[in-house]
Structure formats: structure tokens, C-alpha cells
Protein backbone atom coordinates (compact mmCIF):
# COMPACT_ATOMS: atom_id res chain seq x y z
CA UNK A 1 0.00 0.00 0.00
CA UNK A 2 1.12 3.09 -1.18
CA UNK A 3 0.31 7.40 -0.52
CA UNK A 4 -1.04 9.52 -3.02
CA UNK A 5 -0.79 13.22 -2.32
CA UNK A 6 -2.60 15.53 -4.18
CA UNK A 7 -2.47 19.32 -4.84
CA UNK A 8 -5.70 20.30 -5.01
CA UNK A 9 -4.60 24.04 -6.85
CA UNK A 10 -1.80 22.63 -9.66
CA UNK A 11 -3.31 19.08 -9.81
CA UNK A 12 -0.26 17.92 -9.62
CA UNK A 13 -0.05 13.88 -7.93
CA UNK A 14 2.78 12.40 -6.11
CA UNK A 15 2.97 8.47 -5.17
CA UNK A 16 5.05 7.80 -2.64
CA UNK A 17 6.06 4.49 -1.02
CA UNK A 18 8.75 3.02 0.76
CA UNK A 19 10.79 -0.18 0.49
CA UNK A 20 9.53 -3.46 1.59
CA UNK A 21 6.58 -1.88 3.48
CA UNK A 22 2.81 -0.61 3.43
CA UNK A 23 1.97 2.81 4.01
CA UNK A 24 -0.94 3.90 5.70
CA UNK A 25 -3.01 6.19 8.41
CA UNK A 26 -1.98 9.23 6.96
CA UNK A 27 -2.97 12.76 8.33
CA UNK A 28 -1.81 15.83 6.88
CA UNK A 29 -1.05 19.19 8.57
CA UNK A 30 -3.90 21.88 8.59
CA UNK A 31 -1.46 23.82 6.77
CA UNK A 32 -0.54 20.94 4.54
CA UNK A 33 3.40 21.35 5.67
CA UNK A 34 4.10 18.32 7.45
CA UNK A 35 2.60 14.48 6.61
CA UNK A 36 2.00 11.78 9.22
CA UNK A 37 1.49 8.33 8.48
CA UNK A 38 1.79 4.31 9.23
CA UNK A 39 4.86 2.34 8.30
CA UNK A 40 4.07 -1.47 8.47
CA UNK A 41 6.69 -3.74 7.37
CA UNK A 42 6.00 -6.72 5.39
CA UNK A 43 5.24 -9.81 7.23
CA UNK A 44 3.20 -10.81 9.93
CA UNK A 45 4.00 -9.29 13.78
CA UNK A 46 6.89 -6.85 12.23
CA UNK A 47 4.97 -3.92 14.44
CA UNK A 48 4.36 -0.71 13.03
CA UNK A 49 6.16 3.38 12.76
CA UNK A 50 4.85 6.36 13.05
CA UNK A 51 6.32 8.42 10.37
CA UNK A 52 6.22 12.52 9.44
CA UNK A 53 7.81 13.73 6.52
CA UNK A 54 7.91 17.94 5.24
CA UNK A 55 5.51 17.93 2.01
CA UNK A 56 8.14 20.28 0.27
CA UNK A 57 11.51 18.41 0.45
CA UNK A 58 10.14 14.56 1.32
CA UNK A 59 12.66 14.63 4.14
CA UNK A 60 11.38 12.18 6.85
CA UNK A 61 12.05 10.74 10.48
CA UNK A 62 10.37 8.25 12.49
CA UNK A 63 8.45 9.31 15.24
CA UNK A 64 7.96 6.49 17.41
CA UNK A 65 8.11 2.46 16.83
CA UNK A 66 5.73 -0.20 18.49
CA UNK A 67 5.79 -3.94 18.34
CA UNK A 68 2.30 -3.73 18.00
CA UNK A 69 0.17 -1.90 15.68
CA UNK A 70 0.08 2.59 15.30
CA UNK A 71 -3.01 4.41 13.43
CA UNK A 72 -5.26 7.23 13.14
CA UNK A 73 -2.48 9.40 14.66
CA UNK A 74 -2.56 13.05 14.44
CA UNK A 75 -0.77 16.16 15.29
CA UNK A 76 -1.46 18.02 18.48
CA UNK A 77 1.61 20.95 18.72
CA UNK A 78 5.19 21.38 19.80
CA UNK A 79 6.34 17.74 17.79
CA UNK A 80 3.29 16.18 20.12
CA UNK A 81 0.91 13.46 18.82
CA UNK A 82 -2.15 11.18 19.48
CA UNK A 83 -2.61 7.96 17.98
CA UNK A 84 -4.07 4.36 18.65
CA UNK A 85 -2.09 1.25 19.29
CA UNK A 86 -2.82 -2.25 20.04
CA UNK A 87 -0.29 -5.16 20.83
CA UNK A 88 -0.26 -8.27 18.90
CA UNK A 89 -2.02 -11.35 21.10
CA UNK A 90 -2.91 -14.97 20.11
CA UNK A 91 -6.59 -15.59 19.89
CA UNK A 92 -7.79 -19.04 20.87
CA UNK A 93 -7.74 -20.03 16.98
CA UNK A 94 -3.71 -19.62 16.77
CA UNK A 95 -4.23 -16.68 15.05
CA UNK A 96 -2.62 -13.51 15.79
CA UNK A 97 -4.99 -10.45 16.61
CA UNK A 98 -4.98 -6.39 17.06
CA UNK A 99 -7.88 -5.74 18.84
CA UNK A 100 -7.01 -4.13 22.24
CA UNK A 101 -6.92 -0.77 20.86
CA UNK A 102 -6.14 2.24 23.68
CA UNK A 103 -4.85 5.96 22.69
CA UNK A 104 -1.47 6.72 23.05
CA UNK A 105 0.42 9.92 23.21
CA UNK A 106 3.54 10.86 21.95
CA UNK A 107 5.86 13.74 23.49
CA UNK A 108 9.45 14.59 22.33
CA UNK A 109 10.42 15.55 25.99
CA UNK A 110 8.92 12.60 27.72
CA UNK A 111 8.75 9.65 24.70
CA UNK A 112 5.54 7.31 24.43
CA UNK A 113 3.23 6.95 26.92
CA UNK A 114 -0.20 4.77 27.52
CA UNK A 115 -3.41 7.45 27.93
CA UNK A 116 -6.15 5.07 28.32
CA UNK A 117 -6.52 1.19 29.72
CA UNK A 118 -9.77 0.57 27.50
CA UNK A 119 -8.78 -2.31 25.60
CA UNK A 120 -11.26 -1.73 22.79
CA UNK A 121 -12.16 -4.68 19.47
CA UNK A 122 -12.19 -0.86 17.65
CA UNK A 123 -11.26 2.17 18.04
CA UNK A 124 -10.50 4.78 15.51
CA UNK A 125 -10.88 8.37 14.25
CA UNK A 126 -9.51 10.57 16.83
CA UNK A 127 -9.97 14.05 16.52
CA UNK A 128 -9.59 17.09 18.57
CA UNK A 129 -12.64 19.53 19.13
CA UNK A 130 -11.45 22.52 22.09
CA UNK A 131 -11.33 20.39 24.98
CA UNK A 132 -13.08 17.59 23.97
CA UNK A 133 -11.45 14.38 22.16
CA UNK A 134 -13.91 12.54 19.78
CA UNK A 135 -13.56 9.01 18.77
CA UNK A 136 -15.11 5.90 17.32
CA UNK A 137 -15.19 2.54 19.16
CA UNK A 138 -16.87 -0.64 19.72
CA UNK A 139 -16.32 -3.94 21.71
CA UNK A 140 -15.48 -3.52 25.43
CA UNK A 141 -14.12 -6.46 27.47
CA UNK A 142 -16.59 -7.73 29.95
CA UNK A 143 -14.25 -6.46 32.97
CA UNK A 144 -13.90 -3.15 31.86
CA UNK A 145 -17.34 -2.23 30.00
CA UNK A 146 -16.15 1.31 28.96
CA UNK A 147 -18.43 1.46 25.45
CA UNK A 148 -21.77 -0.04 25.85
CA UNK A 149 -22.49 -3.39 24.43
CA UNK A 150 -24.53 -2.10 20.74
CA UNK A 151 -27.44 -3.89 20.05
CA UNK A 152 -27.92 -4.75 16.32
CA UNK A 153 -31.48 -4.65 15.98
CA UNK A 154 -31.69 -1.20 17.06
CA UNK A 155 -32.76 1.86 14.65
CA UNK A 156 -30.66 4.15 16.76
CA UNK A 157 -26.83 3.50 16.96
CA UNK A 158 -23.55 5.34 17.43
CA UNK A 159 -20.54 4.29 17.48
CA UNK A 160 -18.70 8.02 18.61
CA UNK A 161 -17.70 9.26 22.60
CA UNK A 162 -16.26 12.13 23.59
CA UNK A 163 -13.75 12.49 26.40
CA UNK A 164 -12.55 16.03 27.86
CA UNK A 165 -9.10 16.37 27.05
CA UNK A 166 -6.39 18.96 28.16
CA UNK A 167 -4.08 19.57 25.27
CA UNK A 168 -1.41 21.89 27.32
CA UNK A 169 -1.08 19.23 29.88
CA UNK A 170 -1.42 16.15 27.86
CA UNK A 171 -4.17 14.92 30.41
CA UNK A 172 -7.30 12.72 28.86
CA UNK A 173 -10.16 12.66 31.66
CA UNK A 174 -11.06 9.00 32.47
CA UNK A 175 -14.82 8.16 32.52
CA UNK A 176 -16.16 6.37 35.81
CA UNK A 177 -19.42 5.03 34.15
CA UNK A 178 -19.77 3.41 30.89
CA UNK A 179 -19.83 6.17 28.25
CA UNK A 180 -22.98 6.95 26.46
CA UNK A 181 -23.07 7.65 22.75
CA UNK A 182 -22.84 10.91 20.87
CA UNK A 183 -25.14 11.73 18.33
CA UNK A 184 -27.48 8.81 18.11
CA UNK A 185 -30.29 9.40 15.83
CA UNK A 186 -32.18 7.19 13.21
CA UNK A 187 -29.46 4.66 12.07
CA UNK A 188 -25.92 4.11 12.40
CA UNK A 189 -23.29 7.18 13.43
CA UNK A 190 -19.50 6.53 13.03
CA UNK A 191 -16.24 8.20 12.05
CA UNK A 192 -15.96 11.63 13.54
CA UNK A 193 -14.08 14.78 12.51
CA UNK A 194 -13.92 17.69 14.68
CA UNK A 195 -13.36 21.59 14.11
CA UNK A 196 -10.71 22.59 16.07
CA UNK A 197 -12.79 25.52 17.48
CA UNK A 198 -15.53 23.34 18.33
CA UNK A 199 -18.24 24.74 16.53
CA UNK A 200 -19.03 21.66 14.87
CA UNK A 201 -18.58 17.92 14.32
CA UNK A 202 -18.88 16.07 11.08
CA UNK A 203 -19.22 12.31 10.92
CA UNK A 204 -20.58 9.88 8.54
CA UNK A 205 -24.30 8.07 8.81
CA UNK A 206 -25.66 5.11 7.20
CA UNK A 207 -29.40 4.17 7.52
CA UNK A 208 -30.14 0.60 8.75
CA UNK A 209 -32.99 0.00 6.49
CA UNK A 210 -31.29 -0.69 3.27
CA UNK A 211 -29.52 -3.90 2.14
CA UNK A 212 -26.10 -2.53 1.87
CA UNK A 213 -25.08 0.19 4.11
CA UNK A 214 -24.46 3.54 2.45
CA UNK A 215 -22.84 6.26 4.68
CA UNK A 216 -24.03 9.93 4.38
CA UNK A 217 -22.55 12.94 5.64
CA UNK A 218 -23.86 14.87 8.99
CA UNK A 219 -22.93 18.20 9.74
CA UNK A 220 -23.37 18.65 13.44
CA UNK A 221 -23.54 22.43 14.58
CA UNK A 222 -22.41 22.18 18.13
CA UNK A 223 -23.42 25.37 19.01
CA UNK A 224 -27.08 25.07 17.91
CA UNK A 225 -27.66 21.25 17.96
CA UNK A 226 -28.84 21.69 14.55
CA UNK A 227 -27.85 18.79 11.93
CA UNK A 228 -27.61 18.91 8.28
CA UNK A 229 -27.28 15.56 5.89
CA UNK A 230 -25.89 15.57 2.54
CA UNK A 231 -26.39 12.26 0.65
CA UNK A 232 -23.65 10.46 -1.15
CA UNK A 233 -23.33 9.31 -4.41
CA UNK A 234 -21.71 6.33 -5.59
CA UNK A 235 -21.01 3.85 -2.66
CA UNK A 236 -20.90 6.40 0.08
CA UNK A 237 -18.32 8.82 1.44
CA UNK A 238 -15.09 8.38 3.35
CA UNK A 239 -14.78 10.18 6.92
CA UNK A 240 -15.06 13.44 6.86
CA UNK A 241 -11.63 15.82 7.69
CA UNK A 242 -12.37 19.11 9.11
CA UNK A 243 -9.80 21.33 8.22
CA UNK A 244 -10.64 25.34 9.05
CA UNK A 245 -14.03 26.27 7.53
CA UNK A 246 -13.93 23.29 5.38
CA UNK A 247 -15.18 19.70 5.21
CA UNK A 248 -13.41 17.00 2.63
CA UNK A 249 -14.86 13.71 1.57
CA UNK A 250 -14.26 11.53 -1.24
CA UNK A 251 -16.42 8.86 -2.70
CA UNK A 252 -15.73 5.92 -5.28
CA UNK A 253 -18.30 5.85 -8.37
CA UNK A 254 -17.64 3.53 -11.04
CA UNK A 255 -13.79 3.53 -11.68
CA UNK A 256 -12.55 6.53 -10.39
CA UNK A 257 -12.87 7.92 -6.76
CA UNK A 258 -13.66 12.08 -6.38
CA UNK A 259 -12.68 14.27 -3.56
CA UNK A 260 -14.95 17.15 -2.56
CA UNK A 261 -15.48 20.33 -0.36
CA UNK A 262 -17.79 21.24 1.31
CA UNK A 263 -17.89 24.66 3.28
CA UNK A 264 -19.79 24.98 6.16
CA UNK A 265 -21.96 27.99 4.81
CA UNK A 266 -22.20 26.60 1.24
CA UNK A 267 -25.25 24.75 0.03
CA UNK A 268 -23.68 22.77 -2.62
CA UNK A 269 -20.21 20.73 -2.47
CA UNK A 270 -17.10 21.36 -4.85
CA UNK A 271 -15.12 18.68 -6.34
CA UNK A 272 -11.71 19.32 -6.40
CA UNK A 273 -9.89 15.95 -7.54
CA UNK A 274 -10.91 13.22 -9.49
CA UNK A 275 -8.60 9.98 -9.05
CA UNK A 276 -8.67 7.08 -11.78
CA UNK A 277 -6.13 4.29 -12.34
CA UNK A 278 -4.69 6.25 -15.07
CA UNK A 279 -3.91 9.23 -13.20
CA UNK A 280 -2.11 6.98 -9.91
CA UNK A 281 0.12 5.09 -12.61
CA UNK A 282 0.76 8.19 -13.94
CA UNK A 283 1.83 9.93 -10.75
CA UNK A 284 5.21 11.17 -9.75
CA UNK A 285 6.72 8.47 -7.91
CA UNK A 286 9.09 9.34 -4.49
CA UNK A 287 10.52 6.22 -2.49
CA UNK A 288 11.09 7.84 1.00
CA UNK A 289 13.49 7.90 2.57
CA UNK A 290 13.36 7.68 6.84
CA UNK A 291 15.86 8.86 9.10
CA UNK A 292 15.74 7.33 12.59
């Protein structure tokens, strides 16, 4: 698995990959200066690298290594990330698993350290709103029932929490109860994307009445409670990324996937970059290269 990044004003597309492993997870910069990603090895239990690179010269480093897995990271300031990270354990089948999923924080000044003790099947799409840390997850251990147990019949599911979360200090606040679910509504909620001001919340929604899920977009205003849905073509979008007054989603239709924006006082979206197989095998190809 390779990166494509895209520049949305001179269309111009860069592959880039690295030698003997997949890339993945990748977050880019508000200010599109700085890329973060996932550096798996090939081969099973090789654990995984949390990688940035500078957009303008390719030059990378590795951020932190794990023997387990590293994903959905993102950028926080001052060289500091979040991310998610499960070790590798043998299931009663022999096989080898990665489903104890807790957040992690990284500091320069202090290294890696464990935030939560959750120990979650899923858990994905962090993302910072103020003071409040938004996230997907599902599948608590009996012993520590932190997410409640979803019921599958139901018309009204969510899969997103919220935790307050002190960015200065580095200091996630740990729930006593079991936590209850944001933004339940008629179907299924899932993959959230929060403005950095906190004004709003954008996530994706399928309904539950329909043979083969198709996931929507919700804008939540945060501010007003109000919600607005914008239907997707094609097979459905990808989570949302908030990224000042803008929303981005793409969707795959046929044999090319599309990128669009949508601004939060706009009625209509904008697409901005259209992605076929053509235009990938015709893309300028960089091999990184990762300094420790």
C-alpha cells in the first residue's frame, strides 16, 4: 500500500512508497506542511512506525516504533501526537490479533506513553474539538465495560464518545461510568471529525434499512444542535476531515474515486480531484526515505 498526495490548486499527484513496506493512516497538517502516516513492514507481527515527513523536500524521520500496531495518529503541537495502538495477542484459533486498541500519546520531551486502559475490538478516528477528544469505538471487554455493548437490531446507533481532554497538559479525563453515545439518531453514526474551534462535528451516517449500508454525511452544529445531511453518491463517502471552515470527503463511483469540499456555509459541495487508475500510474513516484 502506497500514498497519493494531491495538490488540489496545480493538480499535480505524487505516489510515494517506501521499500519493503505498506503505508498507511496518513494525516496531513492543517497547513498541509508536514505528513504523518503508518509504516508497516511486510510480514506478519513486524509492528508498526509512526512516520512525518515535510511535504516540500520529502525529508522524513520516524516518530515512534511499536511492536504492536500505530493508526489514526494526528498532530497536536510542539512535535506532540495522538494515535491508537494495540499489541499483537494470540486468539484461541492460533491466530494472531490487534484488537485491544487504547490511545497513546507521543511527546518529544517525555517519549511514548499509555493514555487510556480501555482495551477496545475498535477504536478509531480521533480528533480534537477545544477540549473535547472525539472518537469511534466498539467492543469492550466484559471487565472493563467502557463502550456499551450495541445492540444490532436497534434503529438508533452510534458508534462516537467524547472524552474532555487537556491539550497543554497532555491529560485525557477518564470516565467512571460506561460512556454513552454521541449523536445517536435514526441509524448508524460513526467516524468523527472535529473543528478545532468546536463549533461543529462532522461524521458519517448510514441508515439501517437498506440492504447494503451507504454512509451519508452529517454536519453537526455544536453550538445550535442543529444537523444537516448531505447524501452520497456512488457507494458512500469516506470520513469526513475538518480542516478550518472546510469539510473533505471523497467517494468511489464507477472507476474513479472524487474528492470534494464542502464549506460549512455553502449549500452545494465542490469537487476538487478526481482519481482514476490512469492518473495513480501516472503519478510522480518518491521512495522515502526515513531517518531514525
Amino acid at each position: 500500500m502506497q500514498l497519493l498526495l494531491i495538490d488540489f490548486q496545480s493538480g499535480r499527484k505524487i505516489r510515494l512508497r517506501s521499500e519493503r513496506a505498506h503505508l498507511s493512516s496518513a494525516y496531513l497538517s492543517p497547513d498541509g506542511a508536514r505528513l504523518l502516516f503508518s509504516r508497516v513492514p511486510f510480514g506478519e507481527q513486524q509492528g508498526y512506525e509512526l512516520v512525518s515527513c515535510a511535504t516540500d523536500t520529502f525529508s522524513c524521520r520516524s516518530i515512534v516504533k511499536s511492536s504492536g500496531s500505530i493508526h489514526s495518529a494526528f498532530e497536536i503541537s510542539n512535535g506532540r501526537f495522538l494515535y491508537v495502538s494495540s499489541p499483537y495477542f494470540k486468539a484461541y484459533d492460533g491466530r494472531l490479533r490487534l484488537n485491544r486498541n487504547d490511545i497513546w500519546m507521543f511527546d518529544p520531551a517525555v517519549g511514548a506513553r499509555q493514555l487510556t486502559d480501555f482495551q477496545l475490538y475498535e477504536l478509531h478516528s480521533l480528533s480534537l474539538g477545544g477540549a473535547s477528544l472525539y472518537f469511534s469505538a466498539l467492543g469492550s471487554p466484559s471487565q472493563k465495560p467502557i463502550i456499551p455493548k450495541q445492540d444490532p437490531s436497534s434503529n438508533r446507533q452510534s458508534s462516537i464518545f467524547q472524552l474532555p481532554f487537556d491539550a497543554m497538559k497532555g491529560f485525557l479525563s477518564m470516565p467512571s461510568t460506561t460512556l454513552s453515545p454521541s449523536f445517536e439518531a435514526s441509524g448508524i453514526a460513526t467516524r468523527p471529525s472535529a473543528s478545532a474551534d468546536a463549533s461543529l462535528v462532522a461524521f458519517l451516517r448510514t441508515r439501517t434499512d437498506i440492504g447494503a449500508y451507504r454512509y451519508d454525511l452529517v454536519v453537526a452544529d455544536l453550538k445550535t444542535g442543529a444537523e444537516r445531511l448531505i447524501t452520497a453518491p456512488g457507494r458512500g463517502f469516506s470520513r469526513p476531515v475538518v480542516i478550518g471552515d472546510n469539510i473533505y470527503v471523497s467517494f468511489t463511483n464507477g472507476d474513479r474515486v472524487t474528492i470534494r469540499r464542502y464549506g460549512r456555509d455553502e449549500v452545494e459541495m465542490l469537487s476538487v480531484a478526481e482519481i482514476d487508475d490512469a492518473s495513480v500510474a501516472s503519478a510522480e513516484v518518491v521512495d522515502l526515505k526515513i531517518a531514525p
